[in-house]
C-alpha atoms as a PDB file:
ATOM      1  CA  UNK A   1       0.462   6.426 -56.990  1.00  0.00           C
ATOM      2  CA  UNK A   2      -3.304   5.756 -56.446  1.00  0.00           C
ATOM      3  CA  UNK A   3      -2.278   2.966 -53.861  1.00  0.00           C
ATOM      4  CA  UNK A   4       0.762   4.885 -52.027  1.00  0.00           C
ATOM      5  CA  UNK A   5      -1.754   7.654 -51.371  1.00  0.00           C
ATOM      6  CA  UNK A   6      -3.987   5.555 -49.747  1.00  0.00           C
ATOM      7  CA  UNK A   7      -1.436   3.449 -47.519  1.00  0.00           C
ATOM      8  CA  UNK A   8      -0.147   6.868 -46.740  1.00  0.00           C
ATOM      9  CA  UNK A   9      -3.784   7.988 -44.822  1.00  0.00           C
ATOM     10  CA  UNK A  10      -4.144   4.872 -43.322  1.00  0.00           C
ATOM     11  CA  UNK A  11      -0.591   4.766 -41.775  1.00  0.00           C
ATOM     12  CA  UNK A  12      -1.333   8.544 -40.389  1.00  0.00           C
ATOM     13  CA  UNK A  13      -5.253   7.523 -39.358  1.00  0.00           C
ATOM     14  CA  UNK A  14      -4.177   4.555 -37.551  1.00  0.00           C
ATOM     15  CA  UNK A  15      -2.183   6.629 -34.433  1.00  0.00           C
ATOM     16  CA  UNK A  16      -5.810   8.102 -33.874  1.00  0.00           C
ATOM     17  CA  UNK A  17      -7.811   4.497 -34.074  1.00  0.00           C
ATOM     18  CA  UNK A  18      -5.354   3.495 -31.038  1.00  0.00           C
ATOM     19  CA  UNK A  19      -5.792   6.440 -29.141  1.00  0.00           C
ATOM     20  CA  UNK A  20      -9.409   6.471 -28.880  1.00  0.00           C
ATOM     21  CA  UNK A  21      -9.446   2.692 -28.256  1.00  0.00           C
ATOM     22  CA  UNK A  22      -7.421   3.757 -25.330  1.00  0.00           C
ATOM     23  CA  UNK A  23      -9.321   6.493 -24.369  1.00  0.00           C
ATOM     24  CA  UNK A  24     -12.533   4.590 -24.382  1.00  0.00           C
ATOM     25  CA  UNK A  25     -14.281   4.132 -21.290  1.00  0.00           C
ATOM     26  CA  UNK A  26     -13.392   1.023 -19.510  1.00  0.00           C
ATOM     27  CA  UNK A  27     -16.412  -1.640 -19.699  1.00  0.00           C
ATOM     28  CA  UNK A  28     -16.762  -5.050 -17.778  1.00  0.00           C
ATOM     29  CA  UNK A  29     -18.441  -8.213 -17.570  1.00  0.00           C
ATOM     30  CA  UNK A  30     -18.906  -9.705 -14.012  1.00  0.00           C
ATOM     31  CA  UNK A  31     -20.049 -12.085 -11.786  1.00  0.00           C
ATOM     32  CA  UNK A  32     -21.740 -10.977  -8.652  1.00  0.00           C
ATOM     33  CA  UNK A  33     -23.541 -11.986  -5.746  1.00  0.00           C
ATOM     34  CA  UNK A  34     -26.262  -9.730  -4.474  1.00  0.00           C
ATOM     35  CA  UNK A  35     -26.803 -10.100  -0.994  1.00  0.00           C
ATOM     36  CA  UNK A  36     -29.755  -8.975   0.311  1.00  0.00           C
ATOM     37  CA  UNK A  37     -31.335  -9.649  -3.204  1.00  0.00           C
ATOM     38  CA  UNK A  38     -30.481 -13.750  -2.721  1.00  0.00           C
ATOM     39  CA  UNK A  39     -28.939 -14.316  -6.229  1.00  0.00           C
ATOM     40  CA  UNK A  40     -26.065 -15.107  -8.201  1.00  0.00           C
ATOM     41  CA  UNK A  41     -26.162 -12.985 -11.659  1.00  0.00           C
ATOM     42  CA  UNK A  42     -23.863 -12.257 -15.087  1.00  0.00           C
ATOM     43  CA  UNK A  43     -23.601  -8.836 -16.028  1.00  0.00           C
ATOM     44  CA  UNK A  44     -22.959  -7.522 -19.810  1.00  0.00           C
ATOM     45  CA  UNK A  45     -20.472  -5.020 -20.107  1.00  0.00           C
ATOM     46  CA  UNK A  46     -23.962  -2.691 -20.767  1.00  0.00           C
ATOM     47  CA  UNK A  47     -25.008  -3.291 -17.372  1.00  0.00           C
ATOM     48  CA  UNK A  48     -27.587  -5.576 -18.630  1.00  0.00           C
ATOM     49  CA  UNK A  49     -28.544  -9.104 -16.764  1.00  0.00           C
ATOM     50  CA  UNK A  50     -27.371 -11.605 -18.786  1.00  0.00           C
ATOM     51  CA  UNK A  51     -27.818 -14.497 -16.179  1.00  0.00           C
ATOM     52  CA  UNK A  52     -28.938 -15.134 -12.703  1.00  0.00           C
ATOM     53  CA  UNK A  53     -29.469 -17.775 -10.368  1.00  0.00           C
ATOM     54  CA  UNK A  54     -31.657 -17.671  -6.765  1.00  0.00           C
ATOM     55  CA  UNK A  55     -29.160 -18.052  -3.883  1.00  0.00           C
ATOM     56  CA  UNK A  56     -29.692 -17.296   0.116  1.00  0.00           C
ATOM     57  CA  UNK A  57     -27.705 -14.721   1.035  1.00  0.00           C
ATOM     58  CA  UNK A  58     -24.749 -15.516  -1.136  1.00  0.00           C
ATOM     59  CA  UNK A  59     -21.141 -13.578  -0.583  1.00  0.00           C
ATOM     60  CA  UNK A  60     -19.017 -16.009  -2.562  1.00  0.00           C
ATOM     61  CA  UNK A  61     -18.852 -16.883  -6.479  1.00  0.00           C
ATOM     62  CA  UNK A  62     -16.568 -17.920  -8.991  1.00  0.00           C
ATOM     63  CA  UNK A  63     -16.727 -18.759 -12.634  1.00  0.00           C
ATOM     64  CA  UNK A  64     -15.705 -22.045 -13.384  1.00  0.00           C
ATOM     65  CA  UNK A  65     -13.472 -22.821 -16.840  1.00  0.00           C
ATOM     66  CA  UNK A  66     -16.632 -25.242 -18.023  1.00  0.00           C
ATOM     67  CA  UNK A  67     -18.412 -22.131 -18.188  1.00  0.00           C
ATOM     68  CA  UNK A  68     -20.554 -23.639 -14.926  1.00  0.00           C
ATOM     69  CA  UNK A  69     -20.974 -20.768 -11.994  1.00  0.00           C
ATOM     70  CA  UNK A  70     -20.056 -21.844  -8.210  1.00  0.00           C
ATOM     71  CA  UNK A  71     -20.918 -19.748  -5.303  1.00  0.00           C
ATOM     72  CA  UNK A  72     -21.530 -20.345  -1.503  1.00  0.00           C
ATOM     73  CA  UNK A  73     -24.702 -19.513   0.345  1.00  0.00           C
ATOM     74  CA  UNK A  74     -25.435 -19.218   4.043  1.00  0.00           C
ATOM     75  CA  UNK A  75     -26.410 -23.175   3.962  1.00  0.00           C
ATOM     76  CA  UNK A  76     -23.737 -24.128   2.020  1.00  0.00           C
ATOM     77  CA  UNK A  77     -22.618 -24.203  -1.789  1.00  0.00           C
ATOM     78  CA  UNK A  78     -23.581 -24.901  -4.908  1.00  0.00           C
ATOM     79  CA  UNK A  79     -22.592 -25.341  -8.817  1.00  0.00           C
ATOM     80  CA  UNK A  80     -25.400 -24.150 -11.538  1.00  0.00           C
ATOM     81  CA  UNK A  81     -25.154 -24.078 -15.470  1.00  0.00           C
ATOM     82  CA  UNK A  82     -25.877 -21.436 -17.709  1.00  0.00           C
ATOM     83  CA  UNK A  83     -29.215 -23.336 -18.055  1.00  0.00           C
ATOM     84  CA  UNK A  84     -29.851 -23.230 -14.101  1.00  0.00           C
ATOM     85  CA  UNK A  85     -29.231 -27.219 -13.331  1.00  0.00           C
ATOM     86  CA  UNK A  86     -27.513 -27.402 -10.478  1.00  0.00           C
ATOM     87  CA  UNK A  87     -24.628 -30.177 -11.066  1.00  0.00           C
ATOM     88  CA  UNK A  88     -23.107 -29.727  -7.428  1.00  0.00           C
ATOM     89  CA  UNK A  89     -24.087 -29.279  -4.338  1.00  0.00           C
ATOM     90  CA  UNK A  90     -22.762 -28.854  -0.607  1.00  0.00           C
ATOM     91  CA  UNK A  91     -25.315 -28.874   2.306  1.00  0.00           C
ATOM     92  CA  UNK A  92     -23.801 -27.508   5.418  1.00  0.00           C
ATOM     93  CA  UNK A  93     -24.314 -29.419   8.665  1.00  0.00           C
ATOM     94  CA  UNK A  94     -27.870 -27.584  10.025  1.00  0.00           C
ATOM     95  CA  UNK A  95     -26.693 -24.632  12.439  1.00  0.00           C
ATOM     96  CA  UNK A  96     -23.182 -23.924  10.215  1.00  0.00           C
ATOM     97  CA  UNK A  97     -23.031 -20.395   8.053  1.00  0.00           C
ATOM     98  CA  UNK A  98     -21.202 -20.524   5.378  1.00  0.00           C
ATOM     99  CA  UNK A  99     -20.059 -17.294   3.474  1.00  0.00           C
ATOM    100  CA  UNK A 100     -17.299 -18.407   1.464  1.00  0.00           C
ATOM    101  CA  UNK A 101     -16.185 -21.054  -0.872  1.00  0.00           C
ATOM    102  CA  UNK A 102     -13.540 -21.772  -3.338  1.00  0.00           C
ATOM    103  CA  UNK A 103     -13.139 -24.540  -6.480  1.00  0.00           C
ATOM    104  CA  UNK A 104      -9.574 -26.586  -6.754  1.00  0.00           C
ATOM    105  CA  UNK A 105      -7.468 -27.782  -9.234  1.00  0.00           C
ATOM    106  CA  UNK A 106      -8.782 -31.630  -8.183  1.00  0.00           C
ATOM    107  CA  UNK A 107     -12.560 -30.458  -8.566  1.00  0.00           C
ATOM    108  CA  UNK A 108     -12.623 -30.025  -4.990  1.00  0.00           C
ATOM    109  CA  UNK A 109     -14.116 -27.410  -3.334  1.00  0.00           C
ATOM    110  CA  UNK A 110     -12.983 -25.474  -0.078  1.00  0.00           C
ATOM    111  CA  UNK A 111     -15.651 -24.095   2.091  1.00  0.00           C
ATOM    112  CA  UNK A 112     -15.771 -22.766   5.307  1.00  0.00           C
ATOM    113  CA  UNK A 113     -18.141 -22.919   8.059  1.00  0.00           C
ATOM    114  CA  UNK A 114     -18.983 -20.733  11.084  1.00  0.00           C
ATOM    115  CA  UNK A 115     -20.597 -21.763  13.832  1.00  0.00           C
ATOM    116  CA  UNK A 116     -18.764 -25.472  13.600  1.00  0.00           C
ATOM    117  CA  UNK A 117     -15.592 -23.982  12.971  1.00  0.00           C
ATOM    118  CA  UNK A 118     -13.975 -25.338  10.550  1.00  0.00           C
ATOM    119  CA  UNK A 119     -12.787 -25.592   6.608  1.00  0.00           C
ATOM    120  CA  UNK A 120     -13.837 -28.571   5.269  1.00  0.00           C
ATOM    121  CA  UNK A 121     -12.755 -29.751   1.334  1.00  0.00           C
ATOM    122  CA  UNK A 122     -15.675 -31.186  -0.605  1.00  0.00           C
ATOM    123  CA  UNK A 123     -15.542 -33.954  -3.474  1.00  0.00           C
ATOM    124  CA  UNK A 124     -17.780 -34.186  -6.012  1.00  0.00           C
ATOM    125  CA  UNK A 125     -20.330 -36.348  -4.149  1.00  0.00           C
ATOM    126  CA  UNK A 126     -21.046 -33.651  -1.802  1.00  0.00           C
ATOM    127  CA  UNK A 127     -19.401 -35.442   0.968  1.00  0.00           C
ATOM    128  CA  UNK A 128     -16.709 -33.893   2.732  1.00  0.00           C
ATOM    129  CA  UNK A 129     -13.471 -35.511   2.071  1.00  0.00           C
ATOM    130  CA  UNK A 130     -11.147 -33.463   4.126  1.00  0.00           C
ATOM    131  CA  UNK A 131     -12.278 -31.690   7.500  1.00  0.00           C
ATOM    132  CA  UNK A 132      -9.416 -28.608   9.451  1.00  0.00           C
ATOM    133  CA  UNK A 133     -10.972 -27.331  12.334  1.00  0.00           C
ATOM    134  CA  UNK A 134      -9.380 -23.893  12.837  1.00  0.00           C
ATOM    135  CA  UNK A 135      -9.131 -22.729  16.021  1.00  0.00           C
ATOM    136  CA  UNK A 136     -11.199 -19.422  16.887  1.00  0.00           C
ATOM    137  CA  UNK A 137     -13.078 -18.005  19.980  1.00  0.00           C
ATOM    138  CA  UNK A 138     -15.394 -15.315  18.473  1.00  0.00           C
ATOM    139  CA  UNK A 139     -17.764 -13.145  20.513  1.00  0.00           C
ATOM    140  CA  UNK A 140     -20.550 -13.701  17.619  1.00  0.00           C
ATOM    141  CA  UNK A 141     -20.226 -16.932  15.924  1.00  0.00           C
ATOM    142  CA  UNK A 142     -22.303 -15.753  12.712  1.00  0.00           C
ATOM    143  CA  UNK A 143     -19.036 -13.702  12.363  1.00  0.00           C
ATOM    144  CA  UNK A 144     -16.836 -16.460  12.902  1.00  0.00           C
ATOM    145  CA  UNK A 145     -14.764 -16.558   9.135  1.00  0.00           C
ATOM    146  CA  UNK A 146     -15.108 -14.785   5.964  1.00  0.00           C
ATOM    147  CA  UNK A 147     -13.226 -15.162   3.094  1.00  0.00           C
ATOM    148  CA  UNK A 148     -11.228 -18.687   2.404  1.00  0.00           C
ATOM    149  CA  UNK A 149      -9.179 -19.892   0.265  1.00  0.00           C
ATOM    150  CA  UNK A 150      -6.005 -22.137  -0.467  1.00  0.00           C
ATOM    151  CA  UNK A 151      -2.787 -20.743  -2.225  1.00  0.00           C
ATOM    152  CA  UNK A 152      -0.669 -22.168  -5.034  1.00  0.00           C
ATOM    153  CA  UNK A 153       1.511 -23.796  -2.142  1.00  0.00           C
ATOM    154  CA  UNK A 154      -1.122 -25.410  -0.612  1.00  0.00           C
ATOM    155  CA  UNK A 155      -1.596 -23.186   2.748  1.00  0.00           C
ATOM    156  CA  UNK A 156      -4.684 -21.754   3.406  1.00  0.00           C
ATOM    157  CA  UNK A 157      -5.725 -18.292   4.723  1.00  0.00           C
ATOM    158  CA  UNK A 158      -9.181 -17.811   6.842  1.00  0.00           C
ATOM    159  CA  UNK A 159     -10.404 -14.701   7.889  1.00  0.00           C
ATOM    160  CA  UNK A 160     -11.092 -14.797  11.590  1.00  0.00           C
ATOM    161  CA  UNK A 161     -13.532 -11.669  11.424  1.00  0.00           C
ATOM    162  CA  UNK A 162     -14.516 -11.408  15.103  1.00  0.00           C
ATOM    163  CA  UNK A 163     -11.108 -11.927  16.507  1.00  0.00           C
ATOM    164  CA  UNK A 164      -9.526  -8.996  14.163  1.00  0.00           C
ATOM    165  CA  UNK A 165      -6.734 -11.122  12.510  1.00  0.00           C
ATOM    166  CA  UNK A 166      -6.284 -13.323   9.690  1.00  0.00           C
ATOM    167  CA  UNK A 167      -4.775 -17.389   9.787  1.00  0.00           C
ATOM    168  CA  UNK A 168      -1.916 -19.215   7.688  1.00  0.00           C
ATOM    169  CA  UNK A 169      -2.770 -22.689   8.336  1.00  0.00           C
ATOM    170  CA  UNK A 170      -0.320 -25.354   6.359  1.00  0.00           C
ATOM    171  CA  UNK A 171      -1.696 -27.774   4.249  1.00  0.00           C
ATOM    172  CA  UNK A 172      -3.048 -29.987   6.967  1.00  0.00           C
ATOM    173  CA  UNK A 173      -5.158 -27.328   8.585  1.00  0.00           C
ATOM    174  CA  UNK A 174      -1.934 -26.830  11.416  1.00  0.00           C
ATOM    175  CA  UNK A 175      -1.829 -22.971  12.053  1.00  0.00           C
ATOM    176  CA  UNK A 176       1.275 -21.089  10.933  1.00  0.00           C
ATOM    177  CA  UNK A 177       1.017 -17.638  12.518  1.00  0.00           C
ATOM    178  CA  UNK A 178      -2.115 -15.268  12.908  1.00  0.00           C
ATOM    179  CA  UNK A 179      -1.662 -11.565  11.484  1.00  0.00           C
ATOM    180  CA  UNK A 180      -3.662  -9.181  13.468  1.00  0.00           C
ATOM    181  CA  UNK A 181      -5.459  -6.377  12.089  1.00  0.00           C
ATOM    182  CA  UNK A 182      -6.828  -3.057  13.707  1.00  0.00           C
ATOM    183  CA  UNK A 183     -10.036  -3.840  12.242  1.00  0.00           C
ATOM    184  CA  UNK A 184     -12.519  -6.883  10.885  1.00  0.00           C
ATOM    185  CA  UNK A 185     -10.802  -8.745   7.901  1.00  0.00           C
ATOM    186  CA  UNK A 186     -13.841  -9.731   5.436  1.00  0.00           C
ATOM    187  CA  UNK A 187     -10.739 -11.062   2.710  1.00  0.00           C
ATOM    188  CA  UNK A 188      -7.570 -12.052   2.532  1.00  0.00           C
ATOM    189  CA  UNK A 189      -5.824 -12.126  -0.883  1.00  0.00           C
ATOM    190  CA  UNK A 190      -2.246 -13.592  -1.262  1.00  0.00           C
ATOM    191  CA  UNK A 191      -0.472 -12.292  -4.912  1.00  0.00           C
ATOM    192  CA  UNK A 192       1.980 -13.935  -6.447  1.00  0.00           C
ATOM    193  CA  UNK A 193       4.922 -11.831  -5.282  1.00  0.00           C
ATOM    194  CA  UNK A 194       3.941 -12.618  -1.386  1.00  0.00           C
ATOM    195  CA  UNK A 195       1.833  -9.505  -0.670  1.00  0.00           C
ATOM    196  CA  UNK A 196      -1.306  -9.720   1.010  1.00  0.00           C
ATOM    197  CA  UNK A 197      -4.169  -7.632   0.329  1.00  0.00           C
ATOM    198  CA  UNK A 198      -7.225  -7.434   2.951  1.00  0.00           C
ATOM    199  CA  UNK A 199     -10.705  -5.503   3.140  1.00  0.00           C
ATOM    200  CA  UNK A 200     -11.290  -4.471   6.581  1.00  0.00           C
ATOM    201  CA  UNK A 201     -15.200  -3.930   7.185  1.00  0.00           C
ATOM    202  CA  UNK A 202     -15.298  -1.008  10.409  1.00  0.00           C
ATOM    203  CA  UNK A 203     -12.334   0.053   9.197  1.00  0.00           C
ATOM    204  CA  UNK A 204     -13.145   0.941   5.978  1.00  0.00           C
ATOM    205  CA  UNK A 205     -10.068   0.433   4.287  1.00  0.00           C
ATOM    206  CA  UNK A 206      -8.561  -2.172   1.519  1.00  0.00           C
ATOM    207  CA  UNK A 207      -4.801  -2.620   2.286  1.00  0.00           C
ATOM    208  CA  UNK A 208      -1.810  -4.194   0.613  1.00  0.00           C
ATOM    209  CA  UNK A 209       0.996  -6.113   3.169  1.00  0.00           C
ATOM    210  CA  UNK A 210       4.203  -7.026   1.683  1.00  0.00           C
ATOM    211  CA  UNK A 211       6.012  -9.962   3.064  1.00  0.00           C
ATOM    212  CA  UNK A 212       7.168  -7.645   5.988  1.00  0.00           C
ATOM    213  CA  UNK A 213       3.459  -6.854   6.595  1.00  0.00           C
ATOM    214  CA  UNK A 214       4.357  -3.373   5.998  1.00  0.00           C
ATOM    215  CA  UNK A 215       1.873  -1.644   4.458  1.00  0.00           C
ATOM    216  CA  UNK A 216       2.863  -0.519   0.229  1.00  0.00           C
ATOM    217  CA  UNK A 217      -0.847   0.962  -0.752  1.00  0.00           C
ATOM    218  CA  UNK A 218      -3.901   1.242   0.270  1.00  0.00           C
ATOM    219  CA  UNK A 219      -7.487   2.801  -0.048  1.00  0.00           C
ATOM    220  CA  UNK A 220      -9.138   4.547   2.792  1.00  0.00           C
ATOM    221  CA  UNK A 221     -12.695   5.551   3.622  1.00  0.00           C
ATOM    222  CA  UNK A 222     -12.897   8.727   1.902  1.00  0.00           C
ATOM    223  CA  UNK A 223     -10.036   9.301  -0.605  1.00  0.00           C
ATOM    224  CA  UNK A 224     -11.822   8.357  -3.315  1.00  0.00           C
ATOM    225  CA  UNK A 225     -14.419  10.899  -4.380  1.00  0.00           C
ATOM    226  CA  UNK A 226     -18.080   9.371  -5.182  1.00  0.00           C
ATOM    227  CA  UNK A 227     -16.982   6.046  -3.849  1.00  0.00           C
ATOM    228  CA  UNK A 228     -16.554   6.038   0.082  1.00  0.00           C
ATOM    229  CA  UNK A 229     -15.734   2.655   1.647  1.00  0.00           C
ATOM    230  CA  UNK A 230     -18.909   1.498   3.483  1.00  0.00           C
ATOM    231  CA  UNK A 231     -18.427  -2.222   3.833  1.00  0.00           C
ATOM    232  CA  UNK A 232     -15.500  -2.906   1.597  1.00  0.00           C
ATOM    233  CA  UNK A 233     -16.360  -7.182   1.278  1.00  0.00           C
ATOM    234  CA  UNK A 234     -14.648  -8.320  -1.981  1.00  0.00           C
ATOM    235  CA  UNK A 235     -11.971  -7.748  -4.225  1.00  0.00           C
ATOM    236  CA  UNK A 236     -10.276  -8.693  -7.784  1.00  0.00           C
ATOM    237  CA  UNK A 237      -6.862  -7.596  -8.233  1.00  0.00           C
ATOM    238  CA  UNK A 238      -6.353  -7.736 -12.269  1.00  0.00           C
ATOM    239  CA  UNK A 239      -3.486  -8.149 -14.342  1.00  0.00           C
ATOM    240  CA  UNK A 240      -2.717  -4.876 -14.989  1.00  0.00           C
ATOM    241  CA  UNK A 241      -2.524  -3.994 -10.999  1.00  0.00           C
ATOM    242  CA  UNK A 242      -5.913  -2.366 -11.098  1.00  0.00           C
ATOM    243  CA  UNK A 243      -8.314  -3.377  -8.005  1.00  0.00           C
ATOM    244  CA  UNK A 244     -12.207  -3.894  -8.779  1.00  0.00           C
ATOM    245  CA  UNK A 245     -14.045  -3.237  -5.170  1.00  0.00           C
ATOM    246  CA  UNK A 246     -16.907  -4.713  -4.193  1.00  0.00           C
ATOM    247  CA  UNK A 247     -18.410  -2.516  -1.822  1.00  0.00           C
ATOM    248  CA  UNK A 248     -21.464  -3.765   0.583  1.00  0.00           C
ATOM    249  CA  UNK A 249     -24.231  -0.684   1.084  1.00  0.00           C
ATOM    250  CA  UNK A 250     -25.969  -1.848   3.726  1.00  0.00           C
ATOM    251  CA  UNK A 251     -26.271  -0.363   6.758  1.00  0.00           C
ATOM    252  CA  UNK A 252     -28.316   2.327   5.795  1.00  0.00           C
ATOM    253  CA  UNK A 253     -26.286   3.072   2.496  1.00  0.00           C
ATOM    254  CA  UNK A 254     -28.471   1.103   0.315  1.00  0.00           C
ATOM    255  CA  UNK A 255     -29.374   3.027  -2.948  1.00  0.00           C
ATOM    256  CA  UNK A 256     -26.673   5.868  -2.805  1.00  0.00           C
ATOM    257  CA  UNK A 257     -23.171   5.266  -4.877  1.00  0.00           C
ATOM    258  CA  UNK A 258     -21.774   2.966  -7.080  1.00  0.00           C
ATOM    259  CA  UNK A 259     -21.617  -0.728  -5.226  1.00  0.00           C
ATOM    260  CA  UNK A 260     -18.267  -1.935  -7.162  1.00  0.00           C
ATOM    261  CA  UNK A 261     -15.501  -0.149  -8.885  1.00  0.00           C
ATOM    262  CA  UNK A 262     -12.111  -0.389 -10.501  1.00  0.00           C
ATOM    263  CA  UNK A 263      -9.247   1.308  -8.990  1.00  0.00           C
ATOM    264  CA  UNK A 264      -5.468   1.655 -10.147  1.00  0.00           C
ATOM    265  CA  UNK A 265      -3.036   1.980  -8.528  1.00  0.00           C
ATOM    266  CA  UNK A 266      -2.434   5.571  -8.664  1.00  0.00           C
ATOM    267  CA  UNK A 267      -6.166   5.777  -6.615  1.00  0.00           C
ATOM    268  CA  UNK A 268      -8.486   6.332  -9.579  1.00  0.00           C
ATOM    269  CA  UNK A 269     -11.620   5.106 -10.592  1.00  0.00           C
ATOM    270  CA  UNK A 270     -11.808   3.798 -13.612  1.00  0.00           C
ATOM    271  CA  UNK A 271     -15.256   1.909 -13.852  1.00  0.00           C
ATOM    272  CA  UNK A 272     -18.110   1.547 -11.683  1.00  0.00           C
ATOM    273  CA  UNK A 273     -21.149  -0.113 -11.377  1.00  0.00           C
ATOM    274  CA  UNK A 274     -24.600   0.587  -9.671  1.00  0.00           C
ATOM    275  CA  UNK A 275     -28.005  -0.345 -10.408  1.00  0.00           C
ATOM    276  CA  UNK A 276     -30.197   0.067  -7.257  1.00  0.00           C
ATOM    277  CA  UNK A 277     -33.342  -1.031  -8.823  1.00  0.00           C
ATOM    278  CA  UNK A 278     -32.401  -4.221 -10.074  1.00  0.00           C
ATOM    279  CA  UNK A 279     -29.663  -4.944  -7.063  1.00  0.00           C
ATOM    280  CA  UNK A 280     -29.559  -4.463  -3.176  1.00  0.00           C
ATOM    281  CA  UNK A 281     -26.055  -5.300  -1.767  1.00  0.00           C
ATOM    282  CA  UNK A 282     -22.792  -6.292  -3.946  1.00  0.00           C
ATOM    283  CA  UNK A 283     -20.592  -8.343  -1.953  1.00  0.00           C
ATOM    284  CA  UNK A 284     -17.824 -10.668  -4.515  1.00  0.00           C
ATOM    285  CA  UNK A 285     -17.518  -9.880  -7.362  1.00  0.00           C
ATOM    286  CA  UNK A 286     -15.172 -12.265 -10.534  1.00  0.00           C
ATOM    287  CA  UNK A 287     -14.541 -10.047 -13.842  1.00  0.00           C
ATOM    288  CA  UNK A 288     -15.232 -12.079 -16.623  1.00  0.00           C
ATOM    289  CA  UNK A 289     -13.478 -10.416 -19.653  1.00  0.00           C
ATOM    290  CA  UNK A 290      -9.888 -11.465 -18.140  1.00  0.00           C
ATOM    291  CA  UNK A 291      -8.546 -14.395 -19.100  1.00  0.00           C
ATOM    292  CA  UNK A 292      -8.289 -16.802 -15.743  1.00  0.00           C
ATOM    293  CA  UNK A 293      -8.640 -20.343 -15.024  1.00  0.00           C
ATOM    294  CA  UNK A 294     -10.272 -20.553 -11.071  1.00  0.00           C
ATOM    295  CA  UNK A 295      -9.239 -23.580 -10.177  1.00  0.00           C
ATOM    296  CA  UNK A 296      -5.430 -23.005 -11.016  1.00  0.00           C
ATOM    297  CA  UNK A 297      -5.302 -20.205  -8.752  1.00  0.00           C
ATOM    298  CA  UNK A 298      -4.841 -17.394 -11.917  1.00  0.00           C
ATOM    299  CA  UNK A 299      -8.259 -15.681 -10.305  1.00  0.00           C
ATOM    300  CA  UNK A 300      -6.794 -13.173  -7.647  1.00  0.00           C
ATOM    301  CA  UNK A 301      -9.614 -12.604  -5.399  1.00  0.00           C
END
């Protein structure tokens, strides 16, 4: 009787366990690049810094499955361990910017290059192995591409920021079609079901195309209270369909809301992050506490 009373209170206590795991605040640990701080860092779920690497002016990063970090900077891109050796490294020729990179299934990695215009595919020597200039005529070089990166069927997509629009190119570098935008594309993201989902800089706005570039959801500059779209730069759409922001302060914004956040699909935040006195300007952002491999393409951003 002893026992049946007991099974009895654990069988009614256990409803309440799983409703306050599921009412407990949502928590992440991320990967980051701080802009105008020039570093690469891990952040605990607490905030805290569990990691961090000196970079120049790094945008791009990625956790890679050997539990090694790779992330572009303006002069090119690099792979570090946990114990700060760098293993990898990709010098850009001298007057090329580089603001995005992104590791392949071969151990490859895809960067691209303003200024000499092109995407380039670097082995593990450091030596380019594969060169597709894209063709671009942008006012401002410096804001020649953004975000890069190769799908699952081989095409790539380039942001062509100063031209407004954003480039299929096949796997040979040839250029499919061009998809103008009313604004500056900073990335491109294609999902598995087709859609495309962009950050657009002036515009302040994240939107999601579907195959029809028709427009199925979207954030805009102000519809989210607390967390107005300043720069939105990078983005990580999760498995469950939430979105995790990265949103660039600069600009006069420095120091005054959250500088990446969660968002669901029903438009609302979820989980933020800001800490202006250890960090200047969030720009890419990787969650770490979902289960991914990077170079198989499973990372959505």
């Amino acid at each position: 009787m002893k026992h049946t009373i007991t099974l009895l209170i654990v069988l009614l206590l256990a409803p309440l366990t799983i409703l306050r795991a599921a009412d407990a605040p949502i928590s992440h640990r991320v990967l980051c690049t701080d802009y105008k701080g020039n570093r690469v860092a891990i952040l605990s779920a607490k905030g805290e810094i569990e990691w961090e690497f000196p970079a120049k002016t790094p945008q791009d990063c990625w956790m890679l499955p050997n539990g090694n970090v790779l992330f572009s900077q303006i002069t090119g891109a690099a792979e570090v361990t946990m114990d700060k050796k760098v293993v990898w490294e990709y010098k850009a020729p001298a007057k090329a910017l580089v603001h995005s990179c992104q590791p392949l299934p071969d151990g490859n990695v895809l960067v691209a290059e303003c200024v000499t215009g092109r995407l380039v595919v670097v082995g593990r020597d450091g030596k380019v192995v594969k060169e597709m200039p894209v063709k671009s005529s942008p006012k401002d070089v410096s804001h020649q591409f953004r975000g890069a990166r190769r799908t699952g069927d081989g095409h790539y997509w380039v942001c062509l920021m100063d031209e407004m629009k954003v480039a299929e190119l096949d796997g040979n570098g040839v250029l499919l079609r061009e998809i103008p935008f009313d604004g500056h594309p900073l990335e491109a993201v294609k999902l598995p079901d087709g859609h495309l989902v962009v950050t657009l800089w002036d515009r302040n706005r994240v939107i999601e195309l579907d195959g029809n570039l028709k427009i199925v959801w979207e954030i805009t500059a102000t519809e989210l209270p607390g967390n107005p779209l300043r720069i939105p730069v990078g983005i990580h759409r999760l498995p469950n369909g939430n979105t995790i922001i990265g949103n660039y302060l600069g600009h006069g914004f420095e120091g005054k809301q959250p500088m990446v956040f969660e968002v669901t699909r029903d438009k609302k935040v979820v989980w933020e992050f800001a800490d202006h006195a250890r960090f200047k300007t969030v720009c890419q952002m990787q969650v770490l506490d979902v289960p991914t491999d990077a170079t198989k393409g499973e990372v959505l951003r």
